[in-house]
Protein backbone atom coordinates (compact mmCIF):
# COMPACT_ATOMS: atom_id res chain seq x y z
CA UNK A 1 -4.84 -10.73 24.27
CA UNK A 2 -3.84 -7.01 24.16
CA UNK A 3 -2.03 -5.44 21.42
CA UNK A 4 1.18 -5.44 23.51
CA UNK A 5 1.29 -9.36 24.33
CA UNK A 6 1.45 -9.33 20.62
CA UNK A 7 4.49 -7.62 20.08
CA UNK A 8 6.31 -9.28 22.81
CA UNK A 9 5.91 -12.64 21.08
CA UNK A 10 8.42 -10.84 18.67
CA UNK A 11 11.03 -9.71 20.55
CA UNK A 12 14.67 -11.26 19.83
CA UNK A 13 13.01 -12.54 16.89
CA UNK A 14 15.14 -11.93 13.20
CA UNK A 15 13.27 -10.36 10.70
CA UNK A 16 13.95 -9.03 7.24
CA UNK A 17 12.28 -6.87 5.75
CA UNK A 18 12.32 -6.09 2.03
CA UNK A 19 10.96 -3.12 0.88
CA UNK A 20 12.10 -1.58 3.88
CA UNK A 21 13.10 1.96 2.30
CA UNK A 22 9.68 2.30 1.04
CA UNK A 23 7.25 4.76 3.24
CA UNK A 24 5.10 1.80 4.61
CA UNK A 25 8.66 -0.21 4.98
CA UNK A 26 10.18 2.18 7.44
CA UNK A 27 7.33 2.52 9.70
CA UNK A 28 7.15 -1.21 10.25
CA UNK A 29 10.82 -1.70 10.09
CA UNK A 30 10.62 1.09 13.12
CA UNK A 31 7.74 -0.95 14.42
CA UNK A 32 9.78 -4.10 14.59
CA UNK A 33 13.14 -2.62 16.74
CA UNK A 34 10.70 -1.03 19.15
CA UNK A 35 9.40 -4.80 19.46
CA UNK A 36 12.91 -5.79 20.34
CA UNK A 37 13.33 -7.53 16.81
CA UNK A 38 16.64 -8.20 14.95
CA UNK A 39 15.72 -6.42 12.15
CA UNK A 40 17.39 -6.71 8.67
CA UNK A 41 16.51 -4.45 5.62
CA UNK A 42 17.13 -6.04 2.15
CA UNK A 43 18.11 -3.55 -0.14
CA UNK A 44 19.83 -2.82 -3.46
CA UNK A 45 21.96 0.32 -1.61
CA UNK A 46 23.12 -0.36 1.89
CA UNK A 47 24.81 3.13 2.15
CA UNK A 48 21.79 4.96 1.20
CA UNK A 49 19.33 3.02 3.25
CA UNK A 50 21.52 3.24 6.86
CA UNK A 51 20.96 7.13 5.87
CA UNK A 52 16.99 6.81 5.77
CA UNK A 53 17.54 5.30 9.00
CA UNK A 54 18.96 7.67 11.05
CA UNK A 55 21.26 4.99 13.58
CA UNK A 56 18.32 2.54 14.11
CA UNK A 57 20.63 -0.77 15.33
CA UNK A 58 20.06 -2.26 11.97
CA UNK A 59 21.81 -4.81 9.49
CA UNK A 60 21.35 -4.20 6.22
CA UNK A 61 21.67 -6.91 3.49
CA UNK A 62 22.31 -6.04 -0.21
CA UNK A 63 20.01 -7.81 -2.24
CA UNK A 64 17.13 -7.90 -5.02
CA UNK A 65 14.50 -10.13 -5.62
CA UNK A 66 15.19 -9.70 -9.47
CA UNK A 67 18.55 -11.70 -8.78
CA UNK A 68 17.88 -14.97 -7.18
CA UNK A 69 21.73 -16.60 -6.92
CA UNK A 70 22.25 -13.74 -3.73
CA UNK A 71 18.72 -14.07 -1.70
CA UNK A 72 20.24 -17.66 0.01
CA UNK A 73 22.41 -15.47 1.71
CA UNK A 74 20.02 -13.14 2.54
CA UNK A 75 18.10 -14.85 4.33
CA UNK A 76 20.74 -16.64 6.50
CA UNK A 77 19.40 -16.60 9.89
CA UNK A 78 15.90 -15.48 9.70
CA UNK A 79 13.45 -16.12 11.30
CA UNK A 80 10.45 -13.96 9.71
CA UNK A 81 10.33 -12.24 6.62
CA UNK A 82 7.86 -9.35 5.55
CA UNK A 83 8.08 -9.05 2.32
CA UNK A 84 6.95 -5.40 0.71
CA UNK A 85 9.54 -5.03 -2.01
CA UNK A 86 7.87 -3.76 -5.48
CA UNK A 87 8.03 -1.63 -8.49
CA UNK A 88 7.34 1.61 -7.34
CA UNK A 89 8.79 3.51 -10.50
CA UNK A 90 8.46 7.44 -11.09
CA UNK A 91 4.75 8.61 -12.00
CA UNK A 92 5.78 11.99 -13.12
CA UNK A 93 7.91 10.01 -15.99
CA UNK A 94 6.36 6.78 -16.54
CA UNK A 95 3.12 6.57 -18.84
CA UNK A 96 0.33 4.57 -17.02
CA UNK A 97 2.30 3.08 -14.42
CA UNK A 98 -0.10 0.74 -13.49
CA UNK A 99 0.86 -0.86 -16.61
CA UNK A 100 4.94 -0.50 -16.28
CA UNK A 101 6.31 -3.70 -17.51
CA UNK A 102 8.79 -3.59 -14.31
CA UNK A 103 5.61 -4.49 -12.30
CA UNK A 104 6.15 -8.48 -13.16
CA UNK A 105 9.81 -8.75 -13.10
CA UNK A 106 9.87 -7.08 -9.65
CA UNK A 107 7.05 -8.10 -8.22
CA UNK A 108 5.64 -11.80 -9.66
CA UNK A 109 8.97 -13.09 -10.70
CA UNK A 110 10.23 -11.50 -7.83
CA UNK A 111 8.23 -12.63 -5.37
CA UNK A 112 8.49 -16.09 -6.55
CA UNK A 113 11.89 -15.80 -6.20
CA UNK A 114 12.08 -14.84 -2.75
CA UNK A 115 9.35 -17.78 -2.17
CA UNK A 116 11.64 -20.62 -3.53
CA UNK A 117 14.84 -18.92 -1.62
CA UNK A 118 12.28 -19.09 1.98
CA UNK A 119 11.52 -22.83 1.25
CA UNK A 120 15.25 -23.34 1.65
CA UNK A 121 16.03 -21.14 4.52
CA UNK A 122 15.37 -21.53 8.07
CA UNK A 123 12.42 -19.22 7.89
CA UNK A 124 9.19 -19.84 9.67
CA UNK A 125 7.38 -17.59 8.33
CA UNK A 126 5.95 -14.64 5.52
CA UNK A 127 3.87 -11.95 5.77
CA UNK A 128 3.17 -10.27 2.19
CA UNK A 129 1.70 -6.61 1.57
CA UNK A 130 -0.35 -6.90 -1.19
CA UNK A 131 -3.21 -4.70 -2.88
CA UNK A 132 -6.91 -4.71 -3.56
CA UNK A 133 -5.54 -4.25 -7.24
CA UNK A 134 -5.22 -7.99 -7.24
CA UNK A 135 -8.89 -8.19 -6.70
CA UNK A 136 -9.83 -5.44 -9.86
CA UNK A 137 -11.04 -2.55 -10.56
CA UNK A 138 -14.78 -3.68 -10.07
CA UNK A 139 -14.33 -4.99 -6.76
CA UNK A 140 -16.37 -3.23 -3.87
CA UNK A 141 -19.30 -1.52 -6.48
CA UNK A 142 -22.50 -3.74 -5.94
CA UNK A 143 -23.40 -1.18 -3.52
CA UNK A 144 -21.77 -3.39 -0.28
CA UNK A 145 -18.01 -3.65 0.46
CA UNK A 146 -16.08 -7.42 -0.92
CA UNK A 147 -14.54 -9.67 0.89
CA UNK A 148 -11.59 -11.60 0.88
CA UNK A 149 -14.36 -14.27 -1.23
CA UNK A 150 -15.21 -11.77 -4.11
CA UNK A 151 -13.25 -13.60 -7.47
CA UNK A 152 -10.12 -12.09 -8.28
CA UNK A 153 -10.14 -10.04 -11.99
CA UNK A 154 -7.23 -7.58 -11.99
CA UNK A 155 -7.30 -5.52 -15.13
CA UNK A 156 -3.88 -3.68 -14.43
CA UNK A 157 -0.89 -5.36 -15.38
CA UNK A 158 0.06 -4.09 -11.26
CA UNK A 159 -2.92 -6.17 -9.96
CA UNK A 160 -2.14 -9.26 -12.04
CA UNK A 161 0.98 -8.97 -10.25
CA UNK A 162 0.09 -8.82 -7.13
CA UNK A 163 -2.35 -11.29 -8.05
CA UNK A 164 0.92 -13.64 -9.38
CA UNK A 165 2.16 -13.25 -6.52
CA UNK A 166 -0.10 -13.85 -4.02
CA UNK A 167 -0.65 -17.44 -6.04
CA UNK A 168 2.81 -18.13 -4.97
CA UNK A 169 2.81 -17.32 -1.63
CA UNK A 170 -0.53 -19.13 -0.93
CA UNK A 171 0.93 -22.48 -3.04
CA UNK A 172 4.23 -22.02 -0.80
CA UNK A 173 2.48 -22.38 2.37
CA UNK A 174 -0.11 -24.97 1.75
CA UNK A 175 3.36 -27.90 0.41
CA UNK A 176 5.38 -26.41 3.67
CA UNK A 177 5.18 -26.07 6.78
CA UNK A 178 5.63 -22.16 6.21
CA UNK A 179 3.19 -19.88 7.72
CA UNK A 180 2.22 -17.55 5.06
CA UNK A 181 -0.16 -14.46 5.21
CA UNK A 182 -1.36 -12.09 2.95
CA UNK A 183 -2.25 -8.58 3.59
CA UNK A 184 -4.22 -6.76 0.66
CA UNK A 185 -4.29 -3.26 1.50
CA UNK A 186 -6.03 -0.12 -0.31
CA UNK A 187 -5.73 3.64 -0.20
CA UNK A 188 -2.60 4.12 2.56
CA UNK A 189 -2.60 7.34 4.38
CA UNK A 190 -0.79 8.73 7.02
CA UNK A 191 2.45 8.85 4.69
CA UNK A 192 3.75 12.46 4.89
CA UNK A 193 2.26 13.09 1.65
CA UNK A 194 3.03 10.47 -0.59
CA UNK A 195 0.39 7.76 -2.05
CA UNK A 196 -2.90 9.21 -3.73
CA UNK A 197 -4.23 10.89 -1.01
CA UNK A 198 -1.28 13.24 -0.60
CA UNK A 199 -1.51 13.59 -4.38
CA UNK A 200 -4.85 14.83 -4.36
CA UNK A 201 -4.38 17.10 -1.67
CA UNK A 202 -1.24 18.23 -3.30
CA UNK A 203 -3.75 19.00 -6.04
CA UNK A 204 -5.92 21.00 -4.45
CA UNK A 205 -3.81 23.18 -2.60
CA UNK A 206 -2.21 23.91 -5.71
CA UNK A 207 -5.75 24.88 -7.32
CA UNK A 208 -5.08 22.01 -10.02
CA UNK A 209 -8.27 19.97 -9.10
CA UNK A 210 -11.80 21.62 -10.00
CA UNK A 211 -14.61 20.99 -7.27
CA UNK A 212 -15.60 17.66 -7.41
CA UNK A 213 -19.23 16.72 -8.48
CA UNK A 214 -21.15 15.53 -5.76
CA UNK A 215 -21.29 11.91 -6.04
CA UNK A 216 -21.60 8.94 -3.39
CA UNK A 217 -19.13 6.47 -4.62
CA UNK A 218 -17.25 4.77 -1.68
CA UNK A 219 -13.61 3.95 -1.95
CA UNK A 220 -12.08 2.17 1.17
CA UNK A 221 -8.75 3.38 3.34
CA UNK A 222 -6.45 2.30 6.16
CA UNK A 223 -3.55 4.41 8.19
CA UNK A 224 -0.19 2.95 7.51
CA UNK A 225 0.01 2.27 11.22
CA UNK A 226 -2.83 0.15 11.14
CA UNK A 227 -1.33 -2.11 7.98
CA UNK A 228 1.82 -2.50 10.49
CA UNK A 229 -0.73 -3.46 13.16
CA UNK A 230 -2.22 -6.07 10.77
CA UNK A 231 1.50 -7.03 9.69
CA UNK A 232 2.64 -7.60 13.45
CA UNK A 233 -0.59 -9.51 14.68
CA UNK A 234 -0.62 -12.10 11.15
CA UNK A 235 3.32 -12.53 12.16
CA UNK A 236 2.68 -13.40 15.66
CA UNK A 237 -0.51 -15.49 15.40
CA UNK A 238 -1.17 -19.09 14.97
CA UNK A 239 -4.63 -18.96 13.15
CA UNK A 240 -2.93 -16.91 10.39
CA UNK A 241 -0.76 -18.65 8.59
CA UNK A 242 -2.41 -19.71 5.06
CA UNK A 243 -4.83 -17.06 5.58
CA UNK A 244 -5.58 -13.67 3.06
CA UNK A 245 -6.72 -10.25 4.66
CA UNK A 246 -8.20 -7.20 3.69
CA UNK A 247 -7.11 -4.12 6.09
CA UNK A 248 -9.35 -1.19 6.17
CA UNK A 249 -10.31 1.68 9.14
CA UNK A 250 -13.47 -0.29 8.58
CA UNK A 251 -15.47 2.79 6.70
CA UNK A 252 -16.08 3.79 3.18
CA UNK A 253 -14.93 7.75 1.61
CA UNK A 254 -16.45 9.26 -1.40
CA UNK A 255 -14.53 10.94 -3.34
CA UNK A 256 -16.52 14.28 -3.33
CA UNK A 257 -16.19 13.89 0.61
CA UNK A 258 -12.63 13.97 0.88
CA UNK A 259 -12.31 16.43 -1.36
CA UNK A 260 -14.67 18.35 0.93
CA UNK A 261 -12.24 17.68 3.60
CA UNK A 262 -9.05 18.36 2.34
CA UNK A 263 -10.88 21.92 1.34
CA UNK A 264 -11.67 22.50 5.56
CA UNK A 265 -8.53 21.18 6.28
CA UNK A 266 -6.55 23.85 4.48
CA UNK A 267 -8.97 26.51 5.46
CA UNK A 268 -11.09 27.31 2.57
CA UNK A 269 -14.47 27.38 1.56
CA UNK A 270 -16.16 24.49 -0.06
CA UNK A 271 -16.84 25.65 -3.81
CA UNK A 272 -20.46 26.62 -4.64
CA UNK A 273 -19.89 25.36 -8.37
CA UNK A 274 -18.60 22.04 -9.57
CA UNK A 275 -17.42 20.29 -12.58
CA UNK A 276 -19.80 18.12 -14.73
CA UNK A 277 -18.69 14.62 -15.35
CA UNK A 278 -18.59 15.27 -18.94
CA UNK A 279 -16.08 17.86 -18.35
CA UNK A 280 -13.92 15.25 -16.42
CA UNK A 281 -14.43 12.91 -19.25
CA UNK A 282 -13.51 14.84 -21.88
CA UNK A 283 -10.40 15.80 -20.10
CA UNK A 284 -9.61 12.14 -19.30
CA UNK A 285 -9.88 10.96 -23.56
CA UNK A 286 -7.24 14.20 -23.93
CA UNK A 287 -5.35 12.73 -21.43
CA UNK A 288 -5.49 9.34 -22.96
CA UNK A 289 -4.68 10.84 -26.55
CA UNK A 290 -1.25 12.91 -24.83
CA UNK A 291 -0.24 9.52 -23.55
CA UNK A 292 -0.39 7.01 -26.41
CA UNK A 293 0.61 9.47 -29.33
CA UNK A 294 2.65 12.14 -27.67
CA UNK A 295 4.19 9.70 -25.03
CA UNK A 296 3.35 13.07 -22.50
CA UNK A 297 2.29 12.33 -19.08
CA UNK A 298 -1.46 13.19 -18.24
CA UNK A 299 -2.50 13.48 -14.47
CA UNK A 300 -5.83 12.74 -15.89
CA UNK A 301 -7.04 9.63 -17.78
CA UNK A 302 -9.34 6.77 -18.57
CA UNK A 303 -7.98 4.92 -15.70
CA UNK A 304 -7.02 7.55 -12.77
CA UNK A 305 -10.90 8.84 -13.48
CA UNK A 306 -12.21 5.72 -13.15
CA UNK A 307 -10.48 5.61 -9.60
CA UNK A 308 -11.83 9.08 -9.20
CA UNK A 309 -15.66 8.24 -9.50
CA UNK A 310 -15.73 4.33 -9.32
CA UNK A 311 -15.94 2.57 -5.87
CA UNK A 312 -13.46 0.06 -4.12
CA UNK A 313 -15.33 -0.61 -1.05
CA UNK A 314 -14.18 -3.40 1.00
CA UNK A 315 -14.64 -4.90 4.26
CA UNK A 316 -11.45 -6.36 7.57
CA UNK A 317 -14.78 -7.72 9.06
CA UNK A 318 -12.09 -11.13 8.78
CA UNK A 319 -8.96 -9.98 10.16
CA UNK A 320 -10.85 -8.29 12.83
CA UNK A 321 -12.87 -11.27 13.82
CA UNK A 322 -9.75 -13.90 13.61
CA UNK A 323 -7.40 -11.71 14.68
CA UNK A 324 -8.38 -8.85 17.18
CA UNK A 325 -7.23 -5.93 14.62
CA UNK A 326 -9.23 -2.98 15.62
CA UNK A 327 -7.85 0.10 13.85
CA UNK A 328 -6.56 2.82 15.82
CA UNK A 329 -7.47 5.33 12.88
CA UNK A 330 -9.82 7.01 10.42
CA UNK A 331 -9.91 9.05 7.61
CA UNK A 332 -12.49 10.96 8.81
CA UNK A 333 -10.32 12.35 11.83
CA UNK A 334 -6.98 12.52 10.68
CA UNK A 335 -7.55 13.80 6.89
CA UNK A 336 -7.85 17.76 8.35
CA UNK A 337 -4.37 17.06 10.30
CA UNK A 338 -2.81 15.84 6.84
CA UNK A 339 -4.17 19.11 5.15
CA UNK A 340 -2.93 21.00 8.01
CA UNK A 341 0.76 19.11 7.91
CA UNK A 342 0.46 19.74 4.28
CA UNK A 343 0.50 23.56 4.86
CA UNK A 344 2.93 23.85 7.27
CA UNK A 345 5.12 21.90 5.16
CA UNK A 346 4.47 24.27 2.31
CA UNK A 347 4.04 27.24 3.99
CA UNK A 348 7.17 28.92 2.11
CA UNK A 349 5.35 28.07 -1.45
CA UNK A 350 3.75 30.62 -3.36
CA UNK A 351 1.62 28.80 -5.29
CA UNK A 352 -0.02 27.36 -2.14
């Protein structure tokens, strides 16, 4: 069945989507009215999300998963819900925000929340963005990429979360007759600079990150238009409700290659010279000291350089086989026209 037989199962459906202000929440919730879906955006701010949106024929309820008396009304009417709301927080002020407190009210409690207030309503079905964080930092490095089988260890206070919440979701669907699904994404691109990726470019523009050593770690990726792909096919498909996914562009990126990349992309030369991993190291236990006894933000630490050099390989072989997702994007062909958007976005900056 083509991609477009898909989507036409949705239209005049009514779906509402919470974390719709969020960048992966406004390209679906886009997505979903060019479907010809009654779309509804849960959010704490009506006024300032109908200015995100730019006259999109939307409704938008005021609501928060933290605050379970309201989300009855919420969902009156509903047909669908994809549910993406989560502690997003400020990473230029938080310390370790992987381990932001804010992660379990918003995003287990909340979550379960929002599952109890479904059971109720006269929703058919859930589709929940997750993370690979729920499967741990380990997952993906025995030198293959995991699978929706590997056993879940989150060591972030985020992945036990998601992890939380995900237990929900799954026990939700298997005492209803809710169709649940679970997407577990990792590295999003495609986001006008946001996420890691436009971090790290950010970073290197900027001269702020040293040439990378050349190592062959592999760290998996998808385009945020494929995770809406994924989203729309789970919602409009019998075989998966009570299933979990992993979404990737189906490749693996080390970290010294993007790097490489990014350099291309924004038109210089690849460094002759790179940084030792002591070097890094060294940085990264400075980083960890400015954090716990200054309370100073580090961009390096324990933890970011473990994402750095560690791998989180993983494999959609599932989704693709059960579903017919075939990504429409790689990293490996789009990450020069990020560098590129990058420039022109920054052309005006001196320090660029």
């Amino acid at each position: 069945m083509s991609l477009q037989r898909y989507y036409d199962k949705l239209n005049g459906s009514r779906a509402l989507v919470t974390g719709g202000t969020g960048q992966i929440g406004r390209r679906l919730v886009t997505a979903l009215v060019k479907c010809g879906v009654k779309v509804s955006v849960m959010t704490r701010s009506p006024q300032s999300g109908s200015k995100i949106f730019n006259g999109l024929p939307l409704e938008f309820r005021q609501g928060d998963v933290t605050e379970p008396a309201n989300l009855a009304r919420v969902l009156n009417g509903i047909d669908i819900v994809f549910h993406l709301a989560s502690f997003s927080g400020d990473s230029t002020r938080k310390i370790n925000l992987y381990e932001n407190s804010e992660h379990w009210k918003v995003t287990a409690l909340g979550t379960e929340n929002m599952v109890k207030a479904v059971l109720v309503s006269s929703c058919r079905s859930l589709v929940y963005f997750s993370s690979v964080k729920a499967m741990g930092e380990e997952a993906g490095a025995l030198g293959y990429p995991d699978t929706e089988t590997a056993a879940s260890k989150p060591e972030t206070l985020y992945g036990q979360a998601k992890l939380a919440a995900e237990k929900a979701i799954i026990s939700a669907g298997s005492h209803s007759q809710l169709s649940t699904t679970i997407l577990r994404l990792p590295m999003v691109y495609g986001l006008e600079g946001a996420g890691n990726l436009g971090s790290m470019i950010d970073a290197v523009a900027r001269r702020h990150f040293p040439p990378f050593p050349k190592i062959s770690n592999r760290r998996s990726a998808v385009h945020a238009d494929d995770a809406i792909q994924a989203a729309l096919r789970a919602a409009t498909n019998p075989r998966a409700s009570g299933s979990l996914y992993i979404v990737t562009d189906g490749k693996g990126y080390s970290t010294r290659w993007i790097y490489e990349q990014i350099c291309l992309g924004l038109g210089r030369d690849i460094p002759k010279w790179t940084l030792p991993f002591w070097c890094w190291k060294l940085a990264a236990e400075l980083g960890n000291l400015a954090e716990r006894r200054f309370r100073i933000h580090s961009p390096l630490t324990s933890d970011s350089l473990r994402k750095l050099f560690g791998d989180a390989w993983f494999s959609s072989n599932r989704i693709e086989q059960e579903l017919g997702f075939k990504p429409q994007f790689a990293l490996d062909s789009e990450i020069e026209t990020l560098a590129k958007s990058y420039l022109e976005k920054h052309r005006a900056d001196p320090n660029v």
